[in-house]
Protein backbone atom coordinates (compact mmCIF):
# COMPACT_ATOMS: atom_id res chain seq x y z
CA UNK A 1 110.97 -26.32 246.33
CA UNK A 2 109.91 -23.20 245.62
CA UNK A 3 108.65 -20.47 247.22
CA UNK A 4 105.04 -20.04 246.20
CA UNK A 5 104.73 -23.82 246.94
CA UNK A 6 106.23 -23.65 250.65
CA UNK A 7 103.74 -20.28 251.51
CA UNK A 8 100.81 -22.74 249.92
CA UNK A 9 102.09 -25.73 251.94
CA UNK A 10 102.26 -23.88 255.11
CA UNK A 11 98.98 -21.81 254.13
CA UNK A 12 97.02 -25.83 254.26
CA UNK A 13 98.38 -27.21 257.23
CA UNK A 14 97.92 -23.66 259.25
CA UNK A 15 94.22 -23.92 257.91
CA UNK A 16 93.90 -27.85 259.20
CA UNK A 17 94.70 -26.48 262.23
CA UNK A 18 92.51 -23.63 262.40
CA UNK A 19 90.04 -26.41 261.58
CA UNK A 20 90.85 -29.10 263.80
CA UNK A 21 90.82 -26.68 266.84
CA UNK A 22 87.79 -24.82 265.83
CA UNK A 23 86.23 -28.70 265.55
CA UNK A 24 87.64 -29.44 269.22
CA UNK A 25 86.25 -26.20 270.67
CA UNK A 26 83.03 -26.65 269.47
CA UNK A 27 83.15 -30.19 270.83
CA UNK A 28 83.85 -29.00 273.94
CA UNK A 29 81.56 -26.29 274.18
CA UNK A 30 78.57 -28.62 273.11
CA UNK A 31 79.64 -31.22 275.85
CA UNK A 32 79.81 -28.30 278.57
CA UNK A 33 76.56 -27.54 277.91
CA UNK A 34 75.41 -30.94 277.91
CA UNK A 35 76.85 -31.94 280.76
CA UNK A 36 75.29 -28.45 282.18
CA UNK A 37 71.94 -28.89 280.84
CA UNK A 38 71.69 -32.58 281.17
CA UNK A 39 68.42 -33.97 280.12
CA UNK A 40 67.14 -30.38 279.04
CA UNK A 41 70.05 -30.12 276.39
CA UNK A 42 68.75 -32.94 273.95
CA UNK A 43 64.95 -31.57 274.32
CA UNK A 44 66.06 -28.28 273.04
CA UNK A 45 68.02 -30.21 270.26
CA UNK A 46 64.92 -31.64 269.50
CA UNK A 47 62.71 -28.62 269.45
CA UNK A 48 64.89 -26.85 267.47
CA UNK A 49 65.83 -29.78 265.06
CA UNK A 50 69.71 -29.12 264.91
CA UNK A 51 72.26 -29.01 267.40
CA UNK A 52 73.46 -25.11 266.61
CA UNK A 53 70.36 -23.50 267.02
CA UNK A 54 69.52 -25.68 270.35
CA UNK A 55 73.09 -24.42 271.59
CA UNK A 56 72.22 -20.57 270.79
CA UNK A 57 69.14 -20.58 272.88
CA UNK A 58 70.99 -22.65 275.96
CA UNK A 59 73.75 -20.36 276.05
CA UNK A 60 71.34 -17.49 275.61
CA UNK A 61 69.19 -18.84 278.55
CA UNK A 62 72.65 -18.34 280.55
CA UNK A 63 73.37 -15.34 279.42
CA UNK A 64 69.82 -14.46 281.35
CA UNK A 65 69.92 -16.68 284.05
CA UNK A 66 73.36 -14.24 284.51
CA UNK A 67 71.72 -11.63 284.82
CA UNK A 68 69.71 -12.72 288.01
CA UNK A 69 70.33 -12.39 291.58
CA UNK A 70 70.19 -15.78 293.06
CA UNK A 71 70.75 -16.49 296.69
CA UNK A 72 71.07 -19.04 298.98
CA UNK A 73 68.92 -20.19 301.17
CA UNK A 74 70.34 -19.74 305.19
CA UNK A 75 69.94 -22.97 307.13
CA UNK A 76 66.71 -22.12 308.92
CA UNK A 77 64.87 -20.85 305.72
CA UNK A 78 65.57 -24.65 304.16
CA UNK A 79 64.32 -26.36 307.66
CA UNK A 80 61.26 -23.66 307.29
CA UNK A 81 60.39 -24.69 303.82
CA UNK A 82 60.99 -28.59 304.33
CA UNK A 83 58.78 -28.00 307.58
CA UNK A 84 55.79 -26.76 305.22
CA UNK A 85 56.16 -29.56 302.35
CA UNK A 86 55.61 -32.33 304.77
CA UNK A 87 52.59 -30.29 306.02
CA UNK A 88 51.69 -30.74 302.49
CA UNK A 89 52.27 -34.06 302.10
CA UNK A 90 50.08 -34.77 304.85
CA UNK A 91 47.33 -33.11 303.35
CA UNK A 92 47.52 -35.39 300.07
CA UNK A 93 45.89 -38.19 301.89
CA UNK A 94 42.74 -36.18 302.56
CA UNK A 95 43.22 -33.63 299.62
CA UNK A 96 44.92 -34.31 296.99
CA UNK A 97 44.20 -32.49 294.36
CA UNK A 98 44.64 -29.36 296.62
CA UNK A 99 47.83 -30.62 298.19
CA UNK A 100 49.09 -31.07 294.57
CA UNK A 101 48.36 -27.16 293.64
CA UNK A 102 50.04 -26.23 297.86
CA UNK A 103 53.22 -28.01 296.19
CA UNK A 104 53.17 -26.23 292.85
CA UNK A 105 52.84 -23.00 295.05
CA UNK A 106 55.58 -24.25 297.46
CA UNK A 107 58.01 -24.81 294.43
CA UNK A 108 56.88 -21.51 293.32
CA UNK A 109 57.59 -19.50 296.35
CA UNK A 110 60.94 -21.38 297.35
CA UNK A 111 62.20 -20.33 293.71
CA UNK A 112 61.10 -16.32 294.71
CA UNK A 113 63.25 -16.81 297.40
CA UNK A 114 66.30 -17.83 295.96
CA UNK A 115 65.83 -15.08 293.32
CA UNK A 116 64.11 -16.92 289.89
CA UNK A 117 61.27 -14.87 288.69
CA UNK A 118 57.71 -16.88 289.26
CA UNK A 119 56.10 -15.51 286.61
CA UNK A 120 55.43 -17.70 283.20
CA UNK A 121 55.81 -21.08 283.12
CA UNK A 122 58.18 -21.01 280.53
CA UNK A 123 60.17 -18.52 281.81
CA UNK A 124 60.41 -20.14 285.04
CA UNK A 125 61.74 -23.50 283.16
CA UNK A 126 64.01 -21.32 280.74
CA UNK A 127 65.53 -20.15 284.05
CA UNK A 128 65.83 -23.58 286.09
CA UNK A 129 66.91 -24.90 283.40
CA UNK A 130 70.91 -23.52 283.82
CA UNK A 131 71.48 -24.84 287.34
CA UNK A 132 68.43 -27.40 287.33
CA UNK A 133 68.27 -29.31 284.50
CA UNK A 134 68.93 -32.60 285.68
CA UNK A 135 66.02 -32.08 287.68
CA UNK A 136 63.77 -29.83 285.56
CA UNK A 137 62.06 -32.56 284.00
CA UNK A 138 60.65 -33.23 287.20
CA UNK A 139 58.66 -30.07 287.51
CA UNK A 140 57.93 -30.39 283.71
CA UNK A 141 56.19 -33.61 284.30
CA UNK A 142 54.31 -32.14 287.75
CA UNK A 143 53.20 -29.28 285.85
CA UNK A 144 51.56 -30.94 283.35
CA UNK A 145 49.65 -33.30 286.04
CA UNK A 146 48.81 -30.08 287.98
CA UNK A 147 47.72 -28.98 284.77
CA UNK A 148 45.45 -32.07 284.16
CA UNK A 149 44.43 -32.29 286.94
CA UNK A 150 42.62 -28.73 286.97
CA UNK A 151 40.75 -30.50 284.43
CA UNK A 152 39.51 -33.08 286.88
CA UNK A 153 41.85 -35.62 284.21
CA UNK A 154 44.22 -36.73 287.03
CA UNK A 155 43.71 -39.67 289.06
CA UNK A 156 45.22 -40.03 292.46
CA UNK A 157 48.14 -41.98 291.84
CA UNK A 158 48.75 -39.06 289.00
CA UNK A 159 48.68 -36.74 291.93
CA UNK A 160 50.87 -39.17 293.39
CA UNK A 161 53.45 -38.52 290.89
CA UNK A 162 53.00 -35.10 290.64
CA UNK A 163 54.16 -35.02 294.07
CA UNK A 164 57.28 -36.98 293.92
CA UNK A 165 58.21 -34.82 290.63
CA UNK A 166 57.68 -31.72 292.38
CA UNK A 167 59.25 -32.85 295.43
CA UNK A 168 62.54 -33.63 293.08
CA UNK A 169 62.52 -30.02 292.06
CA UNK A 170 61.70 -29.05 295.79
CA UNK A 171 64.72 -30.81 296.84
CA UNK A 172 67.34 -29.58 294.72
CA UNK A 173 66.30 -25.91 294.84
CA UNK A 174 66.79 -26.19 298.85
CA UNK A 175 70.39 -28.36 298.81
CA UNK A 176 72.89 -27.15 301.09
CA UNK A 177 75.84 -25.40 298.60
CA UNK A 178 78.38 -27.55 298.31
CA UNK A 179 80.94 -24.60 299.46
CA UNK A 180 79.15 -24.78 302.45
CA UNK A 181 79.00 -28.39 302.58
CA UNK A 182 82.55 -28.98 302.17
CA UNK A 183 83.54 -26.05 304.59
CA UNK A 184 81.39 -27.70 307.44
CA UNK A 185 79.32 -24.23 307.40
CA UNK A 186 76.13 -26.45 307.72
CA UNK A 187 75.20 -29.27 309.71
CA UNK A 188 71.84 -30.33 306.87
CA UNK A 189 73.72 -32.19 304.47
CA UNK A 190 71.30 -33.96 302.84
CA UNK A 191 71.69 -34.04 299.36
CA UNK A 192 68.80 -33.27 296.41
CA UNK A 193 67.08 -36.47 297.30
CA UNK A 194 66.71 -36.16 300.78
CA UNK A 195 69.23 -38.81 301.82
CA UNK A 196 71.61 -38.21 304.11
């Protein structure tokens, strides 16, 4: 065999290769980021109508969400806040509508704690969305009740939902770290739903 036709040989199979592992790589990645973004992965691969483009803006929104600088909560913060949203609750029976906007406001504040800017809905989501997103759809759905329901369009088992969707957000933005969970730092460990 001759030389030309051993370099060309060698040449294809170094390029299937390159190929194949570039195709497993970029299988990875996407799963990574699905499994990161959860739910909020295939909405952006709808908006944007191809899987490529969706990916650029999720790893972009990390990139950002980077860039922030999140804390913790400390034990008696999370007992503070979880003090205020059954306050809340308790208001929904006499006023719901208004106990509906207290939990958008609670969700709101808890996230200025922990370092997420508050300002622009969508730039609050875009943010959430890298640690959150199995949960974001949650405050998606609250928002846009809270949103109706400034438009007296929102019945009171709406407001009802709202509630529970904010309260799923609420939740998760207030778990215990599991660091701290596993190191026995914290004696709350109640997990995103509130079960013990």
């Amino acid at each position: 065999m001759s030389t030309v036709i051993m370099v060309v040989i060698i040449v294809a199979i170094v390029a299937l290769i390159a190929g194949a592992g570039y195709v497993m790589w970029t299988r990875a990645r996407s799963g990574k980021l699905r499994k990161q973004f959860g739910p909020e992965y295939d909405r952006a691969v709808e908006r944007h109508g191809n899987r490529s483009a969706a990916e650029r803006e999720l790893r972009s929104r990390q990139e950002r969400h980077q860039e922030l600088e999140l804390r913790e909560l400390d034990p008696r913060q999370r007992e503070l806040y979880r003090e205020q949203w059954t306050h809340v609750q308790e208001q929904f029976v006499d006023a719901p509508e208004a106990a509906v906007e207290q939990g958008d406001r609670l969700v709101a504040a808890v996230m200025g704690e922990r370092g997420y800017p508050t300002r622009g809905y969508e730039d609050r989501v875009a943010h959430l969305s890298v640690e959150h997103g199995r949960t974001l759809d949650h405050y998606r759905r609250g928002h846009e009740i809270s949103v109706r329901a400034s438009r007296k369009e929102a019945g009171t088992e709406d407001l009802r939902q709202a509630m529970v969707h904010y309260r799923a957000l609420f939740e998760d933005l207030l778990a215990v770290p599991a660091e701290e969970r596993s190191a026995g730092k914290v004696g709350d460990q109640r997990t995103p739903g509130g079960r013990s």
